[in-house]
N, C-alpha and C. Protein backbone atom coordinates (compact mmCIF):
# COMPACT_ATOMS: atom_id res chain seq x y z
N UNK A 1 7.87 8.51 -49.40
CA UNK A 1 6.82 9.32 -48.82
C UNK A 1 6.73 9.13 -47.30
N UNK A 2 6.71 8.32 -47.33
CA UNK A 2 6.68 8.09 -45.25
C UNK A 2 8.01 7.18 -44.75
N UNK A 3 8.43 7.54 -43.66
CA UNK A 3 10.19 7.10 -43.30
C UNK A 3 10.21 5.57 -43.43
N UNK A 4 11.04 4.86 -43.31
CA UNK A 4 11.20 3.31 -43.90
C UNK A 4 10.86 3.34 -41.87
N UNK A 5 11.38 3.78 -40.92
CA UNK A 5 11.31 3.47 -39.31
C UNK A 5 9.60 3.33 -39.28
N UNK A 6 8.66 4.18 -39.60
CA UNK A 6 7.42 4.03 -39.47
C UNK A 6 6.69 3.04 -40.23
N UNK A 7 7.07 2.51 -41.43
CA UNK A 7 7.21 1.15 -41.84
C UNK A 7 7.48 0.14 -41.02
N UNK A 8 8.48 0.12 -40.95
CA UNK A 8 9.17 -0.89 -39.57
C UNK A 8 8.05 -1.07 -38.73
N UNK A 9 7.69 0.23 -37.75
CA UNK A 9 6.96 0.98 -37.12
C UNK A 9 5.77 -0.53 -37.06
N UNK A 10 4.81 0.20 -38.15
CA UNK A 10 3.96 -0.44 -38.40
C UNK A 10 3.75 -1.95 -38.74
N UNK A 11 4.62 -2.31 -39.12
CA UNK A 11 4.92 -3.93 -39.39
C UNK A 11 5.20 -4.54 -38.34
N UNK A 12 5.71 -4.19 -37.33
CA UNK A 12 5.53 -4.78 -36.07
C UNK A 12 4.90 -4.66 -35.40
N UNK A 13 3.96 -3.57 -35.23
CA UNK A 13 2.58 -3.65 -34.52
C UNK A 13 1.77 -4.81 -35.39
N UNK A 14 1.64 -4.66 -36.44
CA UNK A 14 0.60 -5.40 -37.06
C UNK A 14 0.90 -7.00 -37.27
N UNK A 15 2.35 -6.97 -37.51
CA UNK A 15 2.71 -8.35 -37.57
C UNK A 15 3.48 -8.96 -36.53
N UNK A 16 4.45 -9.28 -35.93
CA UNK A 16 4.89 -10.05 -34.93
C UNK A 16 4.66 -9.32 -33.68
N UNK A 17 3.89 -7.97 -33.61
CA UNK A 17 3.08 -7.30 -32.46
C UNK A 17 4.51 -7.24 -31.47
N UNK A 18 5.62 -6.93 -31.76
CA UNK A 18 6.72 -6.70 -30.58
C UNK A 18 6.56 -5.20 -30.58
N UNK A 19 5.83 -4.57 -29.39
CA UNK A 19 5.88 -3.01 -29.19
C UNK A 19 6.37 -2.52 -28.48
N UNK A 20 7.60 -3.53 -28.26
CA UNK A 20 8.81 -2.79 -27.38
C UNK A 20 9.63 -2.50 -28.41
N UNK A 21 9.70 -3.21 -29.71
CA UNK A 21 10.65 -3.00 -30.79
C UNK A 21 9.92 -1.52 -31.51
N UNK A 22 8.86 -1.59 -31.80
CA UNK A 22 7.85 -0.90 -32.42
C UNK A 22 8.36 0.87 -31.47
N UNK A 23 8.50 0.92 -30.20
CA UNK A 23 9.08 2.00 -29.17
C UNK A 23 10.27 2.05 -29.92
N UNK A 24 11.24 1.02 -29.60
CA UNK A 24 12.30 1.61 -29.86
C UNK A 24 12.57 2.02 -31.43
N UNK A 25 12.47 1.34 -32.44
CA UNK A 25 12.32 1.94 -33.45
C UNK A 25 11.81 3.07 -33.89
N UNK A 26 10.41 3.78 -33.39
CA UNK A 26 10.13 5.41 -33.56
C UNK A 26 10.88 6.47 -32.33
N UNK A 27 11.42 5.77 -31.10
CA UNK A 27 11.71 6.72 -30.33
C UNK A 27 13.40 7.19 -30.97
N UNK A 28 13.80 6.52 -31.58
CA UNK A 28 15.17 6.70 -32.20
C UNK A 28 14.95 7.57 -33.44
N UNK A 29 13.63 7.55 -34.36
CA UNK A 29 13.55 8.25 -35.32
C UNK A 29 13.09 9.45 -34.84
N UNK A 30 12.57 9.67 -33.97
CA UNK A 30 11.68 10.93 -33.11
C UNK A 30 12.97 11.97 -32.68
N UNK A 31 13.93 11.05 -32.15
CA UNK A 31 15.11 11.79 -31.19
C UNK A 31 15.74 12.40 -32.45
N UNK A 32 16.25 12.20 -33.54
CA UNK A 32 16.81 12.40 -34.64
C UNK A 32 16.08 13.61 -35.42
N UNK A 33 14.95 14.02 -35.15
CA UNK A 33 13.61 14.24 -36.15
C UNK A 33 13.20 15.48 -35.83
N UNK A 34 12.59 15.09 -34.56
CA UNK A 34 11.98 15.67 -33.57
C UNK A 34 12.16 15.81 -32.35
N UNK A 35 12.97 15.07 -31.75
CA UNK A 35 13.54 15.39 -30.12
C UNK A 35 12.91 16.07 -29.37
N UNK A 36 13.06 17.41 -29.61
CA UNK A 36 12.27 18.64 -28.40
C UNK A 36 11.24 18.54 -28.37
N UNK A 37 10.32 17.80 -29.36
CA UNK A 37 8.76 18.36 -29.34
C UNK A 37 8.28 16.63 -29.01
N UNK A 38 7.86 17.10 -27.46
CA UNK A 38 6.98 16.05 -26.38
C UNK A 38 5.82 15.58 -27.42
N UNK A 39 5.00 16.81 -28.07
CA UNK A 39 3.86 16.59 -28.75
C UNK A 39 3.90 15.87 -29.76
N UNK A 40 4.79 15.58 -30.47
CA UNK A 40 5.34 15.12 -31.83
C UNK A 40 4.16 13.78 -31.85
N UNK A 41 3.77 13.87 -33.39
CA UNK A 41 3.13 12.38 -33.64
C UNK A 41 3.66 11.53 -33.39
N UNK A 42 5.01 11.55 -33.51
CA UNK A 42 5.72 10.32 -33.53
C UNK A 42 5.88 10.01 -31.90
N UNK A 43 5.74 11.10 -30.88
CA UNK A 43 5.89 10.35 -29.57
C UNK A 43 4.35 9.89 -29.07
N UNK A 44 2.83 10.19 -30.13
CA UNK A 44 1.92 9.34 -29.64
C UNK A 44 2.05 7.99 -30.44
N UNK A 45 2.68 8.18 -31.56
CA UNK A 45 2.83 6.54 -31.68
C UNK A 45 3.65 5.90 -30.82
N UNK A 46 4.57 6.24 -30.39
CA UNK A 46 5.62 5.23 -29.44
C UNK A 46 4.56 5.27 -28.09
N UNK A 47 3.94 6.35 -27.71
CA UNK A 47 2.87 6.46 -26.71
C UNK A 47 2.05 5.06 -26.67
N UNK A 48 1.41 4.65 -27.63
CA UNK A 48 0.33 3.68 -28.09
C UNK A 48 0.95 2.41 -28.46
N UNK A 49 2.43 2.39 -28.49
CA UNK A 49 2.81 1.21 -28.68
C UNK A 49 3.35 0.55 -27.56
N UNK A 50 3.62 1.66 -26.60
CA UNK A 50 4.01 1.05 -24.77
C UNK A 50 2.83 1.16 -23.78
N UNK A 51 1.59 1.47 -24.71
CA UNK A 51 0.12 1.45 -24.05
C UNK A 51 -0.13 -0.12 -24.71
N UNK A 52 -0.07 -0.24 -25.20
CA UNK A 52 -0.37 -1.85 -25.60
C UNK A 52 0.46 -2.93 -25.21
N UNK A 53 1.81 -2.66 -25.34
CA UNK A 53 2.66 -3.31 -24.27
C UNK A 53 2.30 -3.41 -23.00
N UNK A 54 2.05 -2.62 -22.36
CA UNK A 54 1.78 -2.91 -20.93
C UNK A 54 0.47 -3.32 -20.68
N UNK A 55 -0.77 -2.83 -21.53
CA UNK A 55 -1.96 -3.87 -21.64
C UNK A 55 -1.68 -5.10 -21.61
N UNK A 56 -0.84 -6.02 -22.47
CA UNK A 56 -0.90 -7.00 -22.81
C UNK A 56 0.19 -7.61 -21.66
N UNK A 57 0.86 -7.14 -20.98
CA UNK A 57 1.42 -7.65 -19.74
C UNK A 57 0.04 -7.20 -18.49
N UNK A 58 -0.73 -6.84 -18.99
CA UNK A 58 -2.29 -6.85 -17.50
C UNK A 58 -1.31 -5.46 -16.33
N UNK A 59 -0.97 -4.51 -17.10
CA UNK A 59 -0.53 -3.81 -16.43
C UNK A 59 -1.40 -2.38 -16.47
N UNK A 60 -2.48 -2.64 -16.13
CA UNK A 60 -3.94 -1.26 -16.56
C UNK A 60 -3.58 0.17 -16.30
N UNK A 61 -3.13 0.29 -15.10
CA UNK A 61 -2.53 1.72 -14.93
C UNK A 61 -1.42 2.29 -15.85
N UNK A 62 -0.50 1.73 -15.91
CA UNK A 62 0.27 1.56 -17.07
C UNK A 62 -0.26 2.60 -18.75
N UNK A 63 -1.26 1.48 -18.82
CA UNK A 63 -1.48 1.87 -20.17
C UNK A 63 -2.76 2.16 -20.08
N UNK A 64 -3.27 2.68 -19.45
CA UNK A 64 -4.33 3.58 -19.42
C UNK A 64 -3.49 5.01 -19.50
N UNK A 65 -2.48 5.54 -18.89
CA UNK A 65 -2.12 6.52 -18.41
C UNK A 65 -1.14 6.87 -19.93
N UNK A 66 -0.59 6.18 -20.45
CA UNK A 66 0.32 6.40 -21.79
C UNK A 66 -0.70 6.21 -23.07
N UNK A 67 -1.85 5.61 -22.95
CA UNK A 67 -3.13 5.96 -24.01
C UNK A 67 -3.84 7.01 -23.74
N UNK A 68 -3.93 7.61 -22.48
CA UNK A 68 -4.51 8.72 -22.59
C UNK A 68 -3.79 9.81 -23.08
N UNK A 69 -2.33 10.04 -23.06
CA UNK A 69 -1.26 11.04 -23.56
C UNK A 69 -1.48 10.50 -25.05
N UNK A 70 -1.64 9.02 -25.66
CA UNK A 70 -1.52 9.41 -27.03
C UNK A 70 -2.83 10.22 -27.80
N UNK A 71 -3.77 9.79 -26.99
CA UNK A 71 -5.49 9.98 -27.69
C UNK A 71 -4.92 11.91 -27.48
N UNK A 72 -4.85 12.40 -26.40
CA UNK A 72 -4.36 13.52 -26.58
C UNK A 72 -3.67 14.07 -27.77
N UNK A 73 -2.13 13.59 -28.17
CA UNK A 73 -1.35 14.12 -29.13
C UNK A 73 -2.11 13.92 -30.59
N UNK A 74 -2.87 12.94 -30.58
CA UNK A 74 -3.61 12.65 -31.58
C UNK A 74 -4.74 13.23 -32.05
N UNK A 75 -5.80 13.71 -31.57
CA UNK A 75 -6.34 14.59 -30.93
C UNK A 75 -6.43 15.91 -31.84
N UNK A 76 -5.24 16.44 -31.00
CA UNK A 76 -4.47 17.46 -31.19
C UNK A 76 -4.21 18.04 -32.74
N UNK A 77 -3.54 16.55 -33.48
CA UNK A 77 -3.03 17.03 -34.24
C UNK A 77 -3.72 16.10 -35.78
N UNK A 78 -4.78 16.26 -35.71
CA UNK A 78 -6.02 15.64 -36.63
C UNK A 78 -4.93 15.85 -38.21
N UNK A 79 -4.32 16.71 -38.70
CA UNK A 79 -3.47 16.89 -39.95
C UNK A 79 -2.33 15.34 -39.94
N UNK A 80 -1.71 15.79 -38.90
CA UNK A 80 -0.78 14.90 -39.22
C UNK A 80 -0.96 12.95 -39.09
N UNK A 81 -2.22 13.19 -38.56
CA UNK A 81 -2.59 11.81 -38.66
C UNK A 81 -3.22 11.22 -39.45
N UNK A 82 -3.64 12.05 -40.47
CA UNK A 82 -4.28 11.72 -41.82
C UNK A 82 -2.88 11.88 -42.96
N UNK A 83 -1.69 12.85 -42.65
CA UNK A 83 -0.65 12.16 -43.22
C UNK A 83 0.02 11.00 -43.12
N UNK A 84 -0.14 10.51 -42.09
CA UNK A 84 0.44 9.38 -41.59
C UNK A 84 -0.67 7.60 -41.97
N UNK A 85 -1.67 8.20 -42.88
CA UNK A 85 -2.34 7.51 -43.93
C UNK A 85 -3.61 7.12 -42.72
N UNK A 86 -3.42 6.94 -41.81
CA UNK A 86 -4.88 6.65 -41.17
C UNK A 86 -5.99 7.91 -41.41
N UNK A 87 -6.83 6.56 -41.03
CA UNK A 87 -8.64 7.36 -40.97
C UNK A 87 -8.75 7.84 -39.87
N UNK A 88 -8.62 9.51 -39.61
CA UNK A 88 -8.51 9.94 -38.66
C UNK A 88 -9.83 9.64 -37.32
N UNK A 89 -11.40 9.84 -37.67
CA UNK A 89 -12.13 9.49 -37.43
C UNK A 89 -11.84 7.70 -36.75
N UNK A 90 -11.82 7.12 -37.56
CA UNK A 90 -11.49 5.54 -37.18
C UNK A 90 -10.45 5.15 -35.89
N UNK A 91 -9.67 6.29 -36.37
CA UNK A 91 -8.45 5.67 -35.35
C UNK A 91 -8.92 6.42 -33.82
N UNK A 92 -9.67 7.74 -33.89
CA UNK A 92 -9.83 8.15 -32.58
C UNK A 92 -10.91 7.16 -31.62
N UNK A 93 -11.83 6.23 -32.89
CA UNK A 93 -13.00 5.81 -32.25
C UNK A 93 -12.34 4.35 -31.92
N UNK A 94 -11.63 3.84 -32.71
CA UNK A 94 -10.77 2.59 -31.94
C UNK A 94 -9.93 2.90 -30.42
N UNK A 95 -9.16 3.75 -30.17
CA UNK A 95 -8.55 4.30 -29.30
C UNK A 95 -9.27 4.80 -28.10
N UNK A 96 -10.70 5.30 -28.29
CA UNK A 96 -11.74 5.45 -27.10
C UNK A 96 -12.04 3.83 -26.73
N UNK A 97 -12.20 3.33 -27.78
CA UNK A 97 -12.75 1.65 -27.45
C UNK A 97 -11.83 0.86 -26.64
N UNK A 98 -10.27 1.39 -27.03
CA UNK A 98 -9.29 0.19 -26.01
C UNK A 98 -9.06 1.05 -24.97
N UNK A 99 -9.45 2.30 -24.96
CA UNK A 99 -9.14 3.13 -23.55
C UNK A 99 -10.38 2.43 -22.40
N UNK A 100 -11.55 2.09 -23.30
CA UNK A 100 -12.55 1.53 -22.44
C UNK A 100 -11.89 -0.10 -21.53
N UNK A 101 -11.51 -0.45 -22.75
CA UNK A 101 -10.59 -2.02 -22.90
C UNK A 101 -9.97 -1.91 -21.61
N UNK A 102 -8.89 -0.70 -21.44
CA UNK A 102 -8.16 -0.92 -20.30
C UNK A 102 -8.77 -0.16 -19.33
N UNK A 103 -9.93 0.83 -19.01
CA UNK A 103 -10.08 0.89 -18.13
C UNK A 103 -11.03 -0.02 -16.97
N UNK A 104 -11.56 -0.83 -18.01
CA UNK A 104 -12.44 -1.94 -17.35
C UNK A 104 -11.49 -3.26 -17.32
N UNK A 105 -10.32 -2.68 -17.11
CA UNK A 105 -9.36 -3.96 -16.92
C UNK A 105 -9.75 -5.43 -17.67
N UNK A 106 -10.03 -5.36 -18.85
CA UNK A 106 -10.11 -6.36 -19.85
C UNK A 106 -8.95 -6.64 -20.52
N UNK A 107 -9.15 -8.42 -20.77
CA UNK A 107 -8.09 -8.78 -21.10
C UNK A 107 -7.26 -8.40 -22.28
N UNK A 108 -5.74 -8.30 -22.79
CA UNK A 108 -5.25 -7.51 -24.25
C UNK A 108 -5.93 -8.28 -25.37
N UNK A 109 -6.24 -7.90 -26.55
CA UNK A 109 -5.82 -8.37 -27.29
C UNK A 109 -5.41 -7.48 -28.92
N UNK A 110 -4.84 -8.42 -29.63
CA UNK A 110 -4.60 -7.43 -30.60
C UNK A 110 -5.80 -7.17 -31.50
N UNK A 111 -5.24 -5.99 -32.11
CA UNK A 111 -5.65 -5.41 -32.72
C UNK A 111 -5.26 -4.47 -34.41
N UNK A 112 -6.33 -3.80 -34.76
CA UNK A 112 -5.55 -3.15 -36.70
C UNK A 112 -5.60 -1.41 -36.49
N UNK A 113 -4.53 -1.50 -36.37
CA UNK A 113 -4.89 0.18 -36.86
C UNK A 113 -5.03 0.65 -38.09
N UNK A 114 -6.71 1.31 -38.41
CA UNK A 114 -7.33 1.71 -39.73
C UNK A 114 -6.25 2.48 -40.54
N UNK A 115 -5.44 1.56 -41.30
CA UNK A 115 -4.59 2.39 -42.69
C UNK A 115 -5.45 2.71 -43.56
N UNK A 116 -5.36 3.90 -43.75
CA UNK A 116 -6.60 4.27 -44.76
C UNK A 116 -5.28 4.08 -46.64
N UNK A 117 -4.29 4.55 -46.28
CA UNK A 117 -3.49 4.36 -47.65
C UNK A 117 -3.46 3.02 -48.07
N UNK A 118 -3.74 2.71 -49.18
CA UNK A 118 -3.19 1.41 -49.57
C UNK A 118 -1.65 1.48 -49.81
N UNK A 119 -1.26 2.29 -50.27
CA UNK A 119 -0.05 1.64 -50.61
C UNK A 119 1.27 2.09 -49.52
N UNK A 120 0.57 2.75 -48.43
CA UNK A 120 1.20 2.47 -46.82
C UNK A 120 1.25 0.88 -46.64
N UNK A 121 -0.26 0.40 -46.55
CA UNK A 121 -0.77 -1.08 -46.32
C UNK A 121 0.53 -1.86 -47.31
N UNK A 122 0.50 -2.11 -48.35
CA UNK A 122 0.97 -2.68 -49.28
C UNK A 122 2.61 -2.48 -48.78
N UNK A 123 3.33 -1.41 -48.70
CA UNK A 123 4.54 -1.28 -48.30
C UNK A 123 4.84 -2.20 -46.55
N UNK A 124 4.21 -1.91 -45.98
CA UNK A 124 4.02 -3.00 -44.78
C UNK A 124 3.69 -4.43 -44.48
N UNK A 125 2.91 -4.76 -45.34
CA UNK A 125 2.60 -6.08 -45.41
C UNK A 125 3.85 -6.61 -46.45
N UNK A 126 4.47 -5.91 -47.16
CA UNK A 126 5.60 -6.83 -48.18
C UNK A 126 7.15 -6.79 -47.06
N UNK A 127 6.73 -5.83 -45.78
CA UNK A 127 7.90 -5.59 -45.28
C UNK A 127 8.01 -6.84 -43.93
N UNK A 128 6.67 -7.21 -43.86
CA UNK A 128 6.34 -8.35 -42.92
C UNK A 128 6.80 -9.91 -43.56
N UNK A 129 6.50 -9.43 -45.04
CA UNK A 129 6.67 -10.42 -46.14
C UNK A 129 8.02 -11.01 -45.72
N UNK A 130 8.92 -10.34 -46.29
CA UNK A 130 10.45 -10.23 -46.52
C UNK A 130 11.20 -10.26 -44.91
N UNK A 131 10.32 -10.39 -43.81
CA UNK A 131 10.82 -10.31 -42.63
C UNK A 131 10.12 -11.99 -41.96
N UNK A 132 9.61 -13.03 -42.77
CA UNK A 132 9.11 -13.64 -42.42
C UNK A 132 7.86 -13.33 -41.40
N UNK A 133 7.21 -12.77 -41.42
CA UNK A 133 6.25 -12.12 -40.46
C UNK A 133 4.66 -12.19 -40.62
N UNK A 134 3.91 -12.37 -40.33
CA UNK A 134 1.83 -12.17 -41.17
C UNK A 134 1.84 -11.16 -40.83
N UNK A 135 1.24 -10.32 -41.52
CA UNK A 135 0.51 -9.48 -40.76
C UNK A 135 -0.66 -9.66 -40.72
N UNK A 136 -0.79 -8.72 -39.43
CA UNK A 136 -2.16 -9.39 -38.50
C UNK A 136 -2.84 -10.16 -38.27
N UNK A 137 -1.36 -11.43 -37.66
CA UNK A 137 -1.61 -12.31 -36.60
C UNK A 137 -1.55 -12.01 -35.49
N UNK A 138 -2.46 -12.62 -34.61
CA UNK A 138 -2.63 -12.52 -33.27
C UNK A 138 -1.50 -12.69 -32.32
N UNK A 139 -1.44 -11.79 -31.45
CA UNK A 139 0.22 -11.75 -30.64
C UNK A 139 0.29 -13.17 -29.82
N UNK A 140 1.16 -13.70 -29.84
CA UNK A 140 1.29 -14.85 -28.76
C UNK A 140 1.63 -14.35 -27.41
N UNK A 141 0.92 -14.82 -26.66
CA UNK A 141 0.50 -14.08 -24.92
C UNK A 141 1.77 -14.96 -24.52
N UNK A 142 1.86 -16.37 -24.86
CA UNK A 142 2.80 -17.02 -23.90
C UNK A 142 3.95 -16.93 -24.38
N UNK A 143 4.51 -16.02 -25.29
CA UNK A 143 6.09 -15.94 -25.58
C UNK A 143 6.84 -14.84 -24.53
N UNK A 144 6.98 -15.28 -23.73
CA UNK A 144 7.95 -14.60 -22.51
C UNK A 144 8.37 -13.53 -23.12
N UNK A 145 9.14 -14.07 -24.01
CA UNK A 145 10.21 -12.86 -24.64
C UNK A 145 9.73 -11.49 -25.40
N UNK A 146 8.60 -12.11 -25.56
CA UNK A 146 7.83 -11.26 -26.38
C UNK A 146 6.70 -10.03 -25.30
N UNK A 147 6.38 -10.82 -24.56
CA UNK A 147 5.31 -10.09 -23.38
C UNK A 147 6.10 -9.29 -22.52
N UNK A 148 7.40 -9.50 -22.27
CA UNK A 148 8.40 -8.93 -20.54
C UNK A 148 9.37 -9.10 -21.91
N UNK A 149 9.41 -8.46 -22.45
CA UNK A 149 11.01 -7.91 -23.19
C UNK A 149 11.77 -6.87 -22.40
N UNK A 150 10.89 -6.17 -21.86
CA UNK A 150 11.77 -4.91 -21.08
C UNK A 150 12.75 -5.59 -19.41
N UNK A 151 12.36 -6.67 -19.17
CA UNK A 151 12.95 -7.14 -18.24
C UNK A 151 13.87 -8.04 -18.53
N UNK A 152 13.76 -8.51 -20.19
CA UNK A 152 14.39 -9.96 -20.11
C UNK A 152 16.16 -9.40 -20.84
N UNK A 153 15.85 -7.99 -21.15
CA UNK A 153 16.67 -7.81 -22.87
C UNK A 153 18.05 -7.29 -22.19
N UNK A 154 18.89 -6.70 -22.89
CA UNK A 154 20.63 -7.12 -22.02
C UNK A 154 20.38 -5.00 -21.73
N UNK A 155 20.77 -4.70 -20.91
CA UNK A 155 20.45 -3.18 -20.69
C UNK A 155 21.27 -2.38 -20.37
N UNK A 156 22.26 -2.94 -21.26
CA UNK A 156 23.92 -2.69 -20.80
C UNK A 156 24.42 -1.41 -21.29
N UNK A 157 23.69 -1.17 -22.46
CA UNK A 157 23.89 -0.24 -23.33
C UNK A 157 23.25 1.40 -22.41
N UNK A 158 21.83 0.85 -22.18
CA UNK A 158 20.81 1.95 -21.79
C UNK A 158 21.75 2.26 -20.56
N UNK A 159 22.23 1.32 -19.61
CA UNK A 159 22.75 1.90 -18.26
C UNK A 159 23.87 3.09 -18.68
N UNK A 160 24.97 2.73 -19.70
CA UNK A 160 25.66 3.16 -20.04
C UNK A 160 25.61 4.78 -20.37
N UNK A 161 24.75 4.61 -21.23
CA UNK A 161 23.72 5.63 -21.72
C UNK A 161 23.75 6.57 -20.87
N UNK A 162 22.75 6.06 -19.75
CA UNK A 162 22.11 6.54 -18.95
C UNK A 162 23.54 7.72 -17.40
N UNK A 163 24.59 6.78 -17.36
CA UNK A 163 25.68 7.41 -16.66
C UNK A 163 26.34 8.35 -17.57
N UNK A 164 26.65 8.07 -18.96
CA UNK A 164 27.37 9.28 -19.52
C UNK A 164 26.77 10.57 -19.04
N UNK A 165 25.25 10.18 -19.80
CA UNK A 165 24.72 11.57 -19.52
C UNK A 165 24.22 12.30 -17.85
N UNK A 166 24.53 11.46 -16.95
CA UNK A 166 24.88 11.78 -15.65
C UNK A 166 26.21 12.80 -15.24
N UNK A 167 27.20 11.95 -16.09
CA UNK A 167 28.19 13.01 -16.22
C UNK A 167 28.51 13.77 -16.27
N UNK A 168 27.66 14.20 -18.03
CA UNK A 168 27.43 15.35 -18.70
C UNK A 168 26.45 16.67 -17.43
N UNK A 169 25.73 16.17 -16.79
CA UNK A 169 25.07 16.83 -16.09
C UNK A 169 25.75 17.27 -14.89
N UNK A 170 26.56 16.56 -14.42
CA UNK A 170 27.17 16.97 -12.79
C UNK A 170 28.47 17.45 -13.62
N UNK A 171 29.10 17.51 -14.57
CA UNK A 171 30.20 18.41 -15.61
C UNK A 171 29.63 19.49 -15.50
N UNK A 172 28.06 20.03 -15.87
CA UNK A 172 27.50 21.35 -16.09
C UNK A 172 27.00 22.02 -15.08
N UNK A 173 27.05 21.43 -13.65
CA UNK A 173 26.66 22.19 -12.56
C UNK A 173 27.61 23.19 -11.73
């Protein structure tokens, strides 16, 4: 019923809270999925998971500015976020609350996003299970690796990436 990536998805927000993994994991299912469409649910979840990332590195502009694009897509699209098993109501009134969070430059901390499905819940928490993981334990602030992943991680690939399709572009001019 819902993709095993948004599983993933969710098990790492809730449990070892890495939402740089939590990005890359839906932005890969999104590109595959959905690609063209900016609006896509799936790009306010990756939205809200690099809004909390950069909260939790004390980076306010940051993630004030990528929570306000998700509360938007979300918003927006009140259906698909009640497929996606949350309490639609719940989740918009949590999301005004950490928009407050970061605009009064308060410190991160974690947090639950209202699964209204149980057996979403249940599929996530056994996936935290089997991954050695709690869910919803509190993120550790002082794991380097975990807070500045985007600076620490090997980016060899993305550069790579990033020149092919340079290529591809000065090929088409």
């Amino acid at each position: 019923m819902y993709p095993n990536e948004y599983i993933q998805f969710l098990a790492h927000f809730h449990g070892d809270r890495d939402y740089f993994e939590c990005h890359e994991i839906l932005e890969e299912y999104w590109k595959k999925n959905d690609g063209r469409n900016k609006n896509s649910i799936w790009v306010g979840l990756i939205l809200l998971a690099v809004s909390t990332y950069h909260h939790r590195r004390n980076n306010f502009n940051g993630a004030k500015r990528t929570l306000e694009k998700a509360i938007k897509i979300f918003k927006t699209q009140p259906e698909f976020v009640i497929k996606l098993g949350f309490n639609c109501p719940l989740l918009q009134d949590l999301l005004k609350e950490r928009l407050s969070i970061i605009t009064n430059q308060q410190r991160y901390s974690s947090f639950i996003l209202p699964i209204e499905d149980l057996a979403l819940l249940e599929l996530c928490k056994r996936y935290c299970e089997q991954n050695g993981v709690v869910w919803g334990m509190n993120s550790d602030v002082t794991d380097d690796h975990l807070v500045h992943r985007h600076v620490l991680r090997d980016r060899t690939s993305v550069i790579e990436e990033r020149n092919q399709a340079l290529k591809l572009r000065k090929g088409n001019d």
